[in-house]
Protein backbone atom coordinates (compact mmCIF):
# COMPACT_ATOMS: atom_id res chain seq x y z
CA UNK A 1 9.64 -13.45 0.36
CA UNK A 2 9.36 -12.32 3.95
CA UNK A 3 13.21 -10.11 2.85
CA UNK A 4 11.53 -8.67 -0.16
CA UNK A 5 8.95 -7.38 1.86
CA UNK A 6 11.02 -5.82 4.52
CA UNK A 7 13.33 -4.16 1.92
CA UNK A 8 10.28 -2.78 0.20
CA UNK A 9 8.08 -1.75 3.51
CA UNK A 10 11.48 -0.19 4.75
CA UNK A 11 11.92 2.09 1.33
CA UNK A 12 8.46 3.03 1.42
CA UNK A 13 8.49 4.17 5.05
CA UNK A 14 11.63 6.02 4.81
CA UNK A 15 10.83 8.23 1.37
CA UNK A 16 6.90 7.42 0.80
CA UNK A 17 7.17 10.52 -1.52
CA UNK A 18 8.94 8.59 -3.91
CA UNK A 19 6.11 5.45 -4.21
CA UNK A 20 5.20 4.51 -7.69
CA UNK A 21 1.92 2.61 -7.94
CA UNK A 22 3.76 -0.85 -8.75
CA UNK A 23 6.17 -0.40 -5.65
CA UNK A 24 2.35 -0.08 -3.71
CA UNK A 25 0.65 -2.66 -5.19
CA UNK A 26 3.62 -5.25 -4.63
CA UNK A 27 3.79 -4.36 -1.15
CA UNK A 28 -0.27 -4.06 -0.73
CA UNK A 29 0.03 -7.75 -2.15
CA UNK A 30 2.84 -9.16 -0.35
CA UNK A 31 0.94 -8.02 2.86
CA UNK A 32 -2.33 -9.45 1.97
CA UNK A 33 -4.70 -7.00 -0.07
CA UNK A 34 -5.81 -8.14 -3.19
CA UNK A 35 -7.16 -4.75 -6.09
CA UNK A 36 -8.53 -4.04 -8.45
CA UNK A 37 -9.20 -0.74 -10.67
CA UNK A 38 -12.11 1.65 -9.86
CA UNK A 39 -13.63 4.49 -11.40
CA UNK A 40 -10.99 7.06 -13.03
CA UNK A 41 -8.04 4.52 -12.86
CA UNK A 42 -7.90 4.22 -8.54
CA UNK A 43 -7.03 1.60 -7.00
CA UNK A 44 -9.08 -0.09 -4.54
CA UNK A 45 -7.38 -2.37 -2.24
CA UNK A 46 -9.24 -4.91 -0.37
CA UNK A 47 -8.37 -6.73 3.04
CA UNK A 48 -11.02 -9.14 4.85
CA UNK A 49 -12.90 -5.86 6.35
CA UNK A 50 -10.35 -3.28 5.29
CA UNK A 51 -10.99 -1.08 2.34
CA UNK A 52 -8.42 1.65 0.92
CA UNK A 53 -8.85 3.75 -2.14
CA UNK A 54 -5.32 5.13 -3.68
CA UNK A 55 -6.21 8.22 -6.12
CA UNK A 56 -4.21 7.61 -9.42
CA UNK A 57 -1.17 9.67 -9.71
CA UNK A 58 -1.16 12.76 -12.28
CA UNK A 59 1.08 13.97 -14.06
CA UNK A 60 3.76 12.40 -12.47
CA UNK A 61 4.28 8.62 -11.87
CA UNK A 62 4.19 8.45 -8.15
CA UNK A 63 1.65 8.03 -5.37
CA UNK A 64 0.74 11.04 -3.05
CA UNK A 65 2.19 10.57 0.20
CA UNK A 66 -1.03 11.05 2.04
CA UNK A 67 -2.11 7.74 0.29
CA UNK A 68 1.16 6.20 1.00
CA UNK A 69 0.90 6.85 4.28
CA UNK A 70 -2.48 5.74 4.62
CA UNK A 71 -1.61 2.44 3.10
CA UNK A 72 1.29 1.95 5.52
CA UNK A 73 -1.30 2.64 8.90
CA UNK A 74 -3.44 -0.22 7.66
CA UNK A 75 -0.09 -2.45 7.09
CA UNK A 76 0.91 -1.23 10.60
CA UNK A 77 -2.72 -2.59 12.01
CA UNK A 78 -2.78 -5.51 10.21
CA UNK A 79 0.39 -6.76 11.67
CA UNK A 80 -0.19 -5.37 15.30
CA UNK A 81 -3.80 -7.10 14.74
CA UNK A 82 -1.81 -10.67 13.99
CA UNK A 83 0.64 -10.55 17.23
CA UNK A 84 -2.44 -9.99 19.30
CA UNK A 85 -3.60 -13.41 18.30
């Protein structure tokens, strides 16, 4: 498990153009987050404290990169936050 998600955080970082929302929500998951749907289809991921909204894509299949990107900071602080402890 701990290889899946190092292969997936590693494609992600390198082309997080090319996310589709599965891709996110398996990594979101494997991390930690749990979702669920919002209003209009987003997706709301949830982490103890941490809250991240993730605008559907439209019309194509994959995930803006500024959401990507946004999803990878709180990864990043979530495992800088667990080596601290």
């Amino acid at each position: 498990m701990v290889e899946k998600y190092r292969k997936l955080l590693s494609q992600v970082k390198e082309n997080p153009k090319n996310v589709t929302v599965t891709e996110l929500i398996k990594l979101m998951e494997l991390i930690g987050f749990s979702f669920r749907r919002g209003s209009k289809n987003h997706y709301i991921f949830y982490y103890q404290s941490k809250t991240i909204c993730v605008a559907p894509p439209h019309p194509g299949k994959h995930i803006k990169p500024v959401y990507v990107k946004e999803c990878l900071k709180a990864i990043e602080e979530i495992i800088n936050h667990g080596k601290k402890e």
